[in-house]
Protein backbone atom coordinates (compact mmCIF):
# COMPACT_ATOMS: atom_id res chain seq x y z
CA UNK A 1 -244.03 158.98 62.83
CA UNK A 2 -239.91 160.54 63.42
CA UNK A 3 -238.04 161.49 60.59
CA UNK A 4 -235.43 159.29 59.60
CA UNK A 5 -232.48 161.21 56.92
CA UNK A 6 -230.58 158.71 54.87
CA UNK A 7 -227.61 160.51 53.10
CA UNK A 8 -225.31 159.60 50.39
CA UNK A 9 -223.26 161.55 47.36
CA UNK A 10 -223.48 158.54 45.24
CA UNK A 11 -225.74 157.85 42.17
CA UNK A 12 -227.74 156.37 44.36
CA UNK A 13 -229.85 153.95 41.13
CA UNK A 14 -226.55 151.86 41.15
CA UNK A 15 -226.11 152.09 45.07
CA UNK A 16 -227.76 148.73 46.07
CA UNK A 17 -226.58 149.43 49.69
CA UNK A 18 -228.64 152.96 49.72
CA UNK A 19 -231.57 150.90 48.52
CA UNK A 20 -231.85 148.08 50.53
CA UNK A 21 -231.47 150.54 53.96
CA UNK A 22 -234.49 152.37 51.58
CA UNK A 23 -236.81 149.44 52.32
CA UNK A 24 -236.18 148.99 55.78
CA UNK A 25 -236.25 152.54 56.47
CA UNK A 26 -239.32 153.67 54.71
CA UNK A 27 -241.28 150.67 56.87
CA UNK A 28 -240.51 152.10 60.23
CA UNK A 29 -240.15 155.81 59.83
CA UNK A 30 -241.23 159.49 57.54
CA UNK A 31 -238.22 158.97 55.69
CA UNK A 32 -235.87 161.45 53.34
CA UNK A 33 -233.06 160.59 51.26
CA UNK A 34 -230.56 162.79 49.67
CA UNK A 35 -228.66 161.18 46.99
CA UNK A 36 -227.42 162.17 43.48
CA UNK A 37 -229.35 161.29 40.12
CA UNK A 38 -232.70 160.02 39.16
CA UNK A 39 -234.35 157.61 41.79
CA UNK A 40 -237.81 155.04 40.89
CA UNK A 41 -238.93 152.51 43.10
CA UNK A 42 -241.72 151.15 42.64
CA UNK A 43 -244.11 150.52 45.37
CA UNK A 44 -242.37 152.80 47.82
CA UNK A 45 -242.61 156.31 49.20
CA UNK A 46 -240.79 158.99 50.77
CA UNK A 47 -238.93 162.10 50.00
CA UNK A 48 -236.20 161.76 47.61
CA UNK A 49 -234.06 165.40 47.57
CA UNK A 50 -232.00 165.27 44.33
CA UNK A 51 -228.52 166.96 44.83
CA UNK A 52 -227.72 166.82 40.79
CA UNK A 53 -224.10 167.17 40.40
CA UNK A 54 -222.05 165.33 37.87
CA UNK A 55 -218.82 165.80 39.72
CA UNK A 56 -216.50 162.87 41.53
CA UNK A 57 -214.08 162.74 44.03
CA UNK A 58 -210.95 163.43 41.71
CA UNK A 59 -211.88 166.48 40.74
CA UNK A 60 -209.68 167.88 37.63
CA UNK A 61 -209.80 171.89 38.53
CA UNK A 62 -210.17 173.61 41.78
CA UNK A 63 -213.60 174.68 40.94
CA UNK A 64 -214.75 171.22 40.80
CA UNK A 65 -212.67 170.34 44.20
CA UNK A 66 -214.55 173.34 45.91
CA UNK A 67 -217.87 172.50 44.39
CA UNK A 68 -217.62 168.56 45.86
CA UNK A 69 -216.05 169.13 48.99
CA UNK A 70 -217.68 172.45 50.33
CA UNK A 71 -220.37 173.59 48.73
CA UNK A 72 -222.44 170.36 48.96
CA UNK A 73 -221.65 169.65 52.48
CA UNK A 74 -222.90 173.34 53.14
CA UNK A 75 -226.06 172.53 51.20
CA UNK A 76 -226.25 169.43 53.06
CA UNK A 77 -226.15 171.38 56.37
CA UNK A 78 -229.23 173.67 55.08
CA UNK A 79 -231.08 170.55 53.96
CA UNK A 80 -230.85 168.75 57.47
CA UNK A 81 -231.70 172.58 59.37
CA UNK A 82 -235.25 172.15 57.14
CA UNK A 83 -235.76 168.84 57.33
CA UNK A 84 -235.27 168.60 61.04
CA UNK A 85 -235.04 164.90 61.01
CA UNK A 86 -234.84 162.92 64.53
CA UNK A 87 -232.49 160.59 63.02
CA UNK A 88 -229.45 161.00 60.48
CA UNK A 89 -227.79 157.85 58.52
CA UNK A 90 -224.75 159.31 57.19
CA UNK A 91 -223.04 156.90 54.15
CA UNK A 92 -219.54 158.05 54.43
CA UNK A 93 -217.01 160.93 55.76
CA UNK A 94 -218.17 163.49 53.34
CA UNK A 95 -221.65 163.20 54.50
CA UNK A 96 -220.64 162.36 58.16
CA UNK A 97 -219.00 165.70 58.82
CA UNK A 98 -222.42 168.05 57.95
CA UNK A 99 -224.42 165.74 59.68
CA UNK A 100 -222.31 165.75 62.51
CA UNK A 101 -222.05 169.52 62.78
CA UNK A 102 -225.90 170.11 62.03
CA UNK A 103 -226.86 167.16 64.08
CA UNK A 104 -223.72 168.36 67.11
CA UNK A 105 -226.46 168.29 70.40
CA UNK A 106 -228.33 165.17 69.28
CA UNK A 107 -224.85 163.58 67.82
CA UNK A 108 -226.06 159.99 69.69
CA UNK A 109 -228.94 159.67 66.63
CA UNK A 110 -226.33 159.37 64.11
CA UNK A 111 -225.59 156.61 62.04
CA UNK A 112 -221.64 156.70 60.70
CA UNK A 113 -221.48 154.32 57.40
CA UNK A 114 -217.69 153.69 56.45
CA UNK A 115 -218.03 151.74 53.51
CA UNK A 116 -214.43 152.32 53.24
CA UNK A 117 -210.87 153.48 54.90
CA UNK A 118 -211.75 157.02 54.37
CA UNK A 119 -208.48 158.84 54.63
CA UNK A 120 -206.38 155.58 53.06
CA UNK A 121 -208.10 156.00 49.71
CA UNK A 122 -206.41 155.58 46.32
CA UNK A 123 -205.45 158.94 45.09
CA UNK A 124 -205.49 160.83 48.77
CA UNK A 125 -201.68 161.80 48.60
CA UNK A 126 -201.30 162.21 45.19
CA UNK A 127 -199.95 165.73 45.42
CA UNK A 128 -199.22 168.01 48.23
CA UNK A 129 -202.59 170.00 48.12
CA UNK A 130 -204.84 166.57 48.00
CA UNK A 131 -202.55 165.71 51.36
CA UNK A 132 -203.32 168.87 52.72
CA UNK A 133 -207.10 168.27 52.60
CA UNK A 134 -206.64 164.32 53.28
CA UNK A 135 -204.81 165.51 57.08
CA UNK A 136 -208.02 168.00 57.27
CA UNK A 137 -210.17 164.68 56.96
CA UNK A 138 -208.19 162.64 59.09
CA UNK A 139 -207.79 165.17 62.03
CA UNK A 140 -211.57 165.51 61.90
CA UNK A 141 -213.24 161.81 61.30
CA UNK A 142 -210.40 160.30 64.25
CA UNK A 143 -211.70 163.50 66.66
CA UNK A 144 -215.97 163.77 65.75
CA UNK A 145 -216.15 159.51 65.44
CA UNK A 146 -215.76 159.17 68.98
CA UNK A 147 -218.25 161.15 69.96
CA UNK A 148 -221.08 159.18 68.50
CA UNK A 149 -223.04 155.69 69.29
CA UNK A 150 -223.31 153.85 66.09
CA UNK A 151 -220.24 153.26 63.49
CA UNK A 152 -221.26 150.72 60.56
CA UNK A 153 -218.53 149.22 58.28
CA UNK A 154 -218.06 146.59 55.78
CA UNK A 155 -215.78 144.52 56.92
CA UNK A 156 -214.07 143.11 60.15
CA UNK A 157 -210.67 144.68 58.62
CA UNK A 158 -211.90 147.75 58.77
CA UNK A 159 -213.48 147.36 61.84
CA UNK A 160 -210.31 146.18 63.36
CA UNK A 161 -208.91 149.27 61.77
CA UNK A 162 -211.21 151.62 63.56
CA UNK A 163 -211.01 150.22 67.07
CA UNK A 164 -206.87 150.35 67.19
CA UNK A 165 -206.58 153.79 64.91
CA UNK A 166 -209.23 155.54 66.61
CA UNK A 167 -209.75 153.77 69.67
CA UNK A 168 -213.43 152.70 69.30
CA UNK A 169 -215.58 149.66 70.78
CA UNK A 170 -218.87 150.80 69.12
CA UNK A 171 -218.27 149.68 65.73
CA UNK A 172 -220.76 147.21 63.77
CA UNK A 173 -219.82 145.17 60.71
CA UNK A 174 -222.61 144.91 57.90
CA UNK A 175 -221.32 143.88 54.56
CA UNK A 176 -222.60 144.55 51.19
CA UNK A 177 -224.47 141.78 50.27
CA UNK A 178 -227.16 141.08 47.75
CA UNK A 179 -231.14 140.20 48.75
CA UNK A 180 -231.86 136.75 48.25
CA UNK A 181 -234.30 137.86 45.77
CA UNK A 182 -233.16 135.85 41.99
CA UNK A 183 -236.21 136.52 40.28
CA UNK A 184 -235.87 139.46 38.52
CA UNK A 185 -234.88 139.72 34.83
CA UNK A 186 -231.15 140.26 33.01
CA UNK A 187 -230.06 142.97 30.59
CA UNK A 188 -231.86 142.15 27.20
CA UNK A 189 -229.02 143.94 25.29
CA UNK A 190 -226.02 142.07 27.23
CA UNK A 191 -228.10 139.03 26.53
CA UNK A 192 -228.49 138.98 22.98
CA UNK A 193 -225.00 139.92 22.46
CA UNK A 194 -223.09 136.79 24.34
CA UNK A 195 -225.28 134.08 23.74
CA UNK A 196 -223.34 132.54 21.39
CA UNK A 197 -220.36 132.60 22.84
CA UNK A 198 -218.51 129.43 23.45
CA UNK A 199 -215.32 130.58 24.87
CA UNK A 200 -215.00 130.60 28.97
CA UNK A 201 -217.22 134.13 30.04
CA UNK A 202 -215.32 136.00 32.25
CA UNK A 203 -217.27 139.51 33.40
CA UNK A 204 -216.38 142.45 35.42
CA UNK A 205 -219.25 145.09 36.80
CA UNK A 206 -217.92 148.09 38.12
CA UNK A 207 -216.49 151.56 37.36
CA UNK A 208 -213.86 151.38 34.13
CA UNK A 209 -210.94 153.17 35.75
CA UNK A 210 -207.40 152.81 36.77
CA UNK A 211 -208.57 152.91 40.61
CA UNK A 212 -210.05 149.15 39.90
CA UNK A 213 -206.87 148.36 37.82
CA UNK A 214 -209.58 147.45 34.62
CA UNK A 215 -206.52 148.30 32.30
CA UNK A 216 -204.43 146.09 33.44
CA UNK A 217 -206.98 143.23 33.50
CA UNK A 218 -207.66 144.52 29.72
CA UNK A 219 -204.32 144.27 28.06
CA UNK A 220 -203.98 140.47 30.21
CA UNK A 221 -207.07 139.45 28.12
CA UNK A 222 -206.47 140.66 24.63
CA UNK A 223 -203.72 137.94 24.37
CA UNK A 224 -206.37 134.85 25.32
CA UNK A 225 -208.54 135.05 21.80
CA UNK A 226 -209.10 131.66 21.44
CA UNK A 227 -209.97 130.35 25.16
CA UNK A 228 -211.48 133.26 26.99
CA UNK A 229 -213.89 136.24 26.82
CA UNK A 230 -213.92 139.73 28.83
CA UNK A 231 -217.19 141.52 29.13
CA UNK A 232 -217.12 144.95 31.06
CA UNK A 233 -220.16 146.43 32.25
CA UNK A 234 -219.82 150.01 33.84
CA UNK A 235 -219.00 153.74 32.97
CA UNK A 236 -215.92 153.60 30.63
CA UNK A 237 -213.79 156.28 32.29
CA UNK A 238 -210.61 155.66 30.32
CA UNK A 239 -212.00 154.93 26.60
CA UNK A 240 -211.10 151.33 26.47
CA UNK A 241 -212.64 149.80 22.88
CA UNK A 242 -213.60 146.33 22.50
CA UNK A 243 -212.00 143.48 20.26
CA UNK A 244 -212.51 139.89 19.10
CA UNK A 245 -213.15 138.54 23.11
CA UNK A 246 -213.72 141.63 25.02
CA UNK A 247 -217.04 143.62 24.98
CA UNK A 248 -217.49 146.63 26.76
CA UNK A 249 -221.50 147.33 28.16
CA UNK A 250 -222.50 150.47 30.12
CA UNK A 251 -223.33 150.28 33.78
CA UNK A 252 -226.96 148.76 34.37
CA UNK A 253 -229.80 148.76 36.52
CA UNK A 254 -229.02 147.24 39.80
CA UNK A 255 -232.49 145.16 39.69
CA UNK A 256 -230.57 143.68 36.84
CA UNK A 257 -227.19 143.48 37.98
CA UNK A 258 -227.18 139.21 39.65
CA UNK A 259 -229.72 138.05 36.69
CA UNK A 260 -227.00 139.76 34.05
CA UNK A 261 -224.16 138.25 35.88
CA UNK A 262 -225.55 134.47 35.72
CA UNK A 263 -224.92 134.62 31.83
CA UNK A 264 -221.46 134.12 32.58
CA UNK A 265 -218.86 131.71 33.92
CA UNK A 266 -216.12 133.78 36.42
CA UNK A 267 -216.73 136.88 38.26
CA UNK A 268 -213.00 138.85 38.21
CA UNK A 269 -212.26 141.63 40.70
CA UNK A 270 -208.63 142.71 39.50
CA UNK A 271 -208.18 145.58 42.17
CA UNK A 272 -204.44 146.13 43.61
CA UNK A 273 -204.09 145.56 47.24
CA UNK A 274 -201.49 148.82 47.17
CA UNK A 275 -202.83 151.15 50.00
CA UNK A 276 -204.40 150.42 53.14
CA UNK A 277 -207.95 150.81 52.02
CA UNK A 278 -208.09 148.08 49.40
CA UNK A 279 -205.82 145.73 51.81
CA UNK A 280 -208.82 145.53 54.23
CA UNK A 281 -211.67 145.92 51.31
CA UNK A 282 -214.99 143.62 50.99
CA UNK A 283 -216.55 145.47 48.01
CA UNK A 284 -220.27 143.86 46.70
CA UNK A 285 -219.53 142.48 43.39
CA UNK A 286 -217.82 139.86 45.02
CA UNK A 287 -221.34 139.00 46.77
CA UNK A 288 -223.19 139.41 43.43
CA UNK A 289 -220.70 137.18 41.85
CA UNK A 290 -221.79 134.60 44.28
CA UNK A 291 -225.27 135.48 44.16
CA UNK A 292 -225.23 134.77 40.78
CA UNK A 293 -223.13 131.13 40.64
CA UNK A 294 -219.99 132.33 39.73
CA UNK A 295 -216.29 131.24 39.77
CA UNK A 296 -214.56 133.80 41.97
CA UNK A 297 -211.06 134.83 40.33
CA UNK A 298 -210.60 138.28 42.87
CA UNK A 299 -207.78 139.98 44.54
CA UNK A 300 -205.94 138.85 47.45
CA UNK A 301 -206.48 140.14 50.92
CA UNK A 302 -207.48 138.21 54.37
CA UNK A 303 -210.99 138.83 53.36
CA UNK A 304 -211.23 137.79 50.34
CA UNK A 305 -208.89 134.71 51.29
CA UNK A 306 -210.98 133.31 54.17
CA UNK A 307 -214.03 133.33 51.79
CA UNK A 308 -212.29 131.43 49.17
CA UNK A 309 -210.37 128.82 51.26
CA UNK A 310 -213.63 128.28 53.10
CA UNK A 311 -216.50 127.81 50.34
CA UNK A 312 -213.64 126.56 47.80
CA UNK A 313 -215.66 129.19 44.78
CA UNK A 314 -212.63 130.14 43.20
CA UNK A 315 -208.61 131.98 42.63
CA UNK A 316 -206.83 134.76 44.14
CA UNK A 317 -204.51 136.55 42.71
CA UNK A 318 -202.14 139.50 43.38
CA UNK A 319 -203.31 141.52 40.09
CA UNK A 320 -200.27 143.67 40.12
CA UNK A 321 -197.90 140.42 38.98
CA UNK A 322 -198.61 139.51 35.55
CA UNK A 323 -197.04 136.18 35.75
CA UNK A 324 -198.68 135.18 38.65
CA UNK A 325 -202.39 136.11 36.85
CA UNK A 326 -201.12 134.21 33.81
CA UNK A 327 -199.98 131.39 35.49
CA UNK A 328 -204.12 131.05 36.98
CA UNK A 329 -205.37 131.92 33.63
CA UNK A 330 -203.63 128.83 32.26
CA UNK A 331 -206.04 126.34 35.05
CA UNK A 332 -209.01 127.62 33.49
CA UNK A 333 -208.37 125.76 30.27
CA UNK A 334 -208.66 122.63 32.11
CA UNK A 335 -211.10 123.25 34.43
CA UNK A 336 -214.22 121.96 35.91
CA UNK A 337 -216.34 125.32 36.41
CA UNK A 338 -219.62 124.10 37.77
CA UNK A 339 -218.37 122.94 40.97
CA UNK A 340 -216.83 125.97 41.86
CA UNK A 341 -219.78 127.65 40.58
CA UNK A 342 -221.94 125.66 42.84
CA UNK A 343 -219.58 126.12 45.39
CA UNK A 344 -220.28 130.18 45.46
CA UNK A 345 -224.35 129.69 45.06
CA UNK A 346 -224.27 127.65 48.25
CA UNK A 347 -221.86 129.94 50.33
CA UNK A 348 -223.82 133.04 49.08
CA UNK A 349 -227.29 130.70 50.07
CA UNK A 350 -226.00 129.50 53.63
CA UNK A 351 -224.31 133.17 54.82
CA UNK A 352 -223.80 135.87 52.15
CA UNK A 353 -227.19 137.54 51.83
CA UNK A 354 -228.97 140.01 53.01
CA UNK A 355 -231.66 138.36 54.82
CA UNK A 356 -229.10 137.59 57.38
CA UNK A 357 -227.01 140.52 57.74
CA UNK A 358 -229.59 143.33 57.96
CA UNK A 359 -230.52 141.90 61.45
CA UNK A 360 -227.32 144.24 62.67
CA UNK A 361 -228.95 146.83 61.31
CA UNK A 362 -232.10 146.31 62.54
CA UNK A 363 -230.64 145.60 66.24
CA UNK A 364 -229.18 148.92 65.79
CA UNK A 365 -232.56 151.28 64.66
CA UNK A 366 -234.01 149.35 67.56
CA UNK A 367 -231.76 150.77 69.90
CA UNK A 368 -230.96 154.76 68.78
């Protein structure tokens, strides 16, 4: 059986894109997986290689910045020169470009995930040395991209993106969307501490940060007490402390993640569409929303738009005008929820899931 090298820096127990390529993977190949953090699933086996750094991308010292951008992608390297897989699956740039080099005479076996507008990130040009690096990046993804068969994004934005910026035709669209698999069982602690609530249950999942503009959506909701209430579940980066009608959770499992969601009313994605890679963004909580029969009220961009003006789910919203997400807020008083509700079940049901879209991938394994 070939050996098949899935790669990812992400805390890969709350990457439910890693694990879903996991199952397919491990069916059809000796697979490996490097990742970051503690992995369990149950029922499957292969080699997990745990890279155990706590670091992130915005690293606060230069230690940290040379510790996340070189030294891992040099243990990377090592890894793959041991390993020896015949095929590498490389979940973004920063584990494209070790692949790439280690992998440089068999470069057609590589998989290139873009789950995102690498070089257009938030926080790329915030000073002069971060825009040194981010031209580095650049310079290398538009140059080593060409050069292989298979590019996978997440939406046909990006895609778009891709073929005019760097001139490709080889680039495959598979979005982030959830299993059709609803049987699995919520957060107990989550559970027992909104049951009773009456007001309309608005929820965010996803990182606390100013990246995903949670503070903004924060100080919005403090002023609805009587009508509405926040719940935030993910890693609190930037201390926010709950009140009467917001409650903050810490991230969960993602086995969890659509039977948690369900307790609520209205999924909320308050992300600015201020740089290039959030204007052409399709990130998964949108899908989980759905998944679990929720009112969409999510930023604005064409992707988002065409899934709300088709399916009818819910609101969009430029969440960097306060007036314009207080002047939606206001509907909600008045509004009929389980339609729209039902709307996003049935959309996520007829197209959204994974059932359907990993037949791209699948296409594509069958042809490397």
């Amino acid at each position: 059986m070939k050996k098949f090298l899935l790669i990812t820096f992400s805390d890969i127990e709350y990457d439910s894109r890693i694990l879903r390529y996991i199952k397919i993977l491990n069916e059809r190949y000796e697979l490996f997986v490097i990742g970051n953090g503690k992995l369990h699933l149950k029922n499957i086996n292969f080699n997990y290689i745990n890279l155990k750094y706590s670091f992130k991308r915005k690293n606060k010292n230069f230690f940290e910045f040379f510790y996340y951008y070189f030294y891992l992608k040099f243990k990377v390297f090592f890894i793959i020169q041991q390993i020896k897989p015949s095929f590498i699956h490389a979940n973004d740039f920063e584990t494209f470009l070790p692949s790439y080099i280690s992998f440089i005479r068999k470069r057609i076996r590589i998989i290139y995930d873009s789950h995102e507008i690498w070089c257009k990130r938030d926080g790329v040009e915030r000073n002069l040395f971060t825009r040194f690096i981010n031209f580095f990046d650049y310079i290398f993804e538009k140059k080593i991209i060409k050069k292989i068969k298979y590019v996978i994004t997440v939406s046909d934005s990006i895609k778009k993106y891709f073929e005019k910026n760097y001139n490709l035709k080889n680039v495959y669209v598979i979005r982030n969307l959830p299993e059709n698999d609803l049987n699995q069982k919520c957060d107990e602690h989550i559970k027992e501490n909104i049951k009773n609530e009456r007001r309309i249950k608005f929820v965010y999942i996803g990182p606390l940060n100013h990246e995903r503009n949670v503070d903004f959506l924060y100080e919005i909701f403090k002023n609805y007490t009587c009508y509405f209430h926040l719940t935030l579940i993910g890693k609190n980066h930037i201390g926010l402390k709950e009140s009467s009608n917001i409650r903050i959770f810490d991230q969960i499992a993602e086995n969890k993640v659509i039977p948690t969601l369900k307790l609520f009313d209205v999924g909320i994605h308050p992300m600015r569409t201020d740089n290039l890679n959030h204007i052409n963004s399709l990130p998964n909580k949108i899908f989980q929303y759905m998944a679990a029969s929720l009112l969409l009220f999510i930023f604005r961009n064409n992707e988002t738009k065409r899934i709300v003006e088709r399916y009818k789910n819910g609101f969009l919203a430029d969440f960097s005008d306060k007036d314009e997400v207080l002047k939606i807020l206001e509907k909600f008083k008045n509004l009929d929820l389980e339609n729209f509700k039902k709307n996003s079940l049935n959309a996520f049901l007829k197209e959204y899931n994974w059932e359907k879209e990993k037949k791209v991938y699948l296409n594509i394994l069958k042809n490397l």
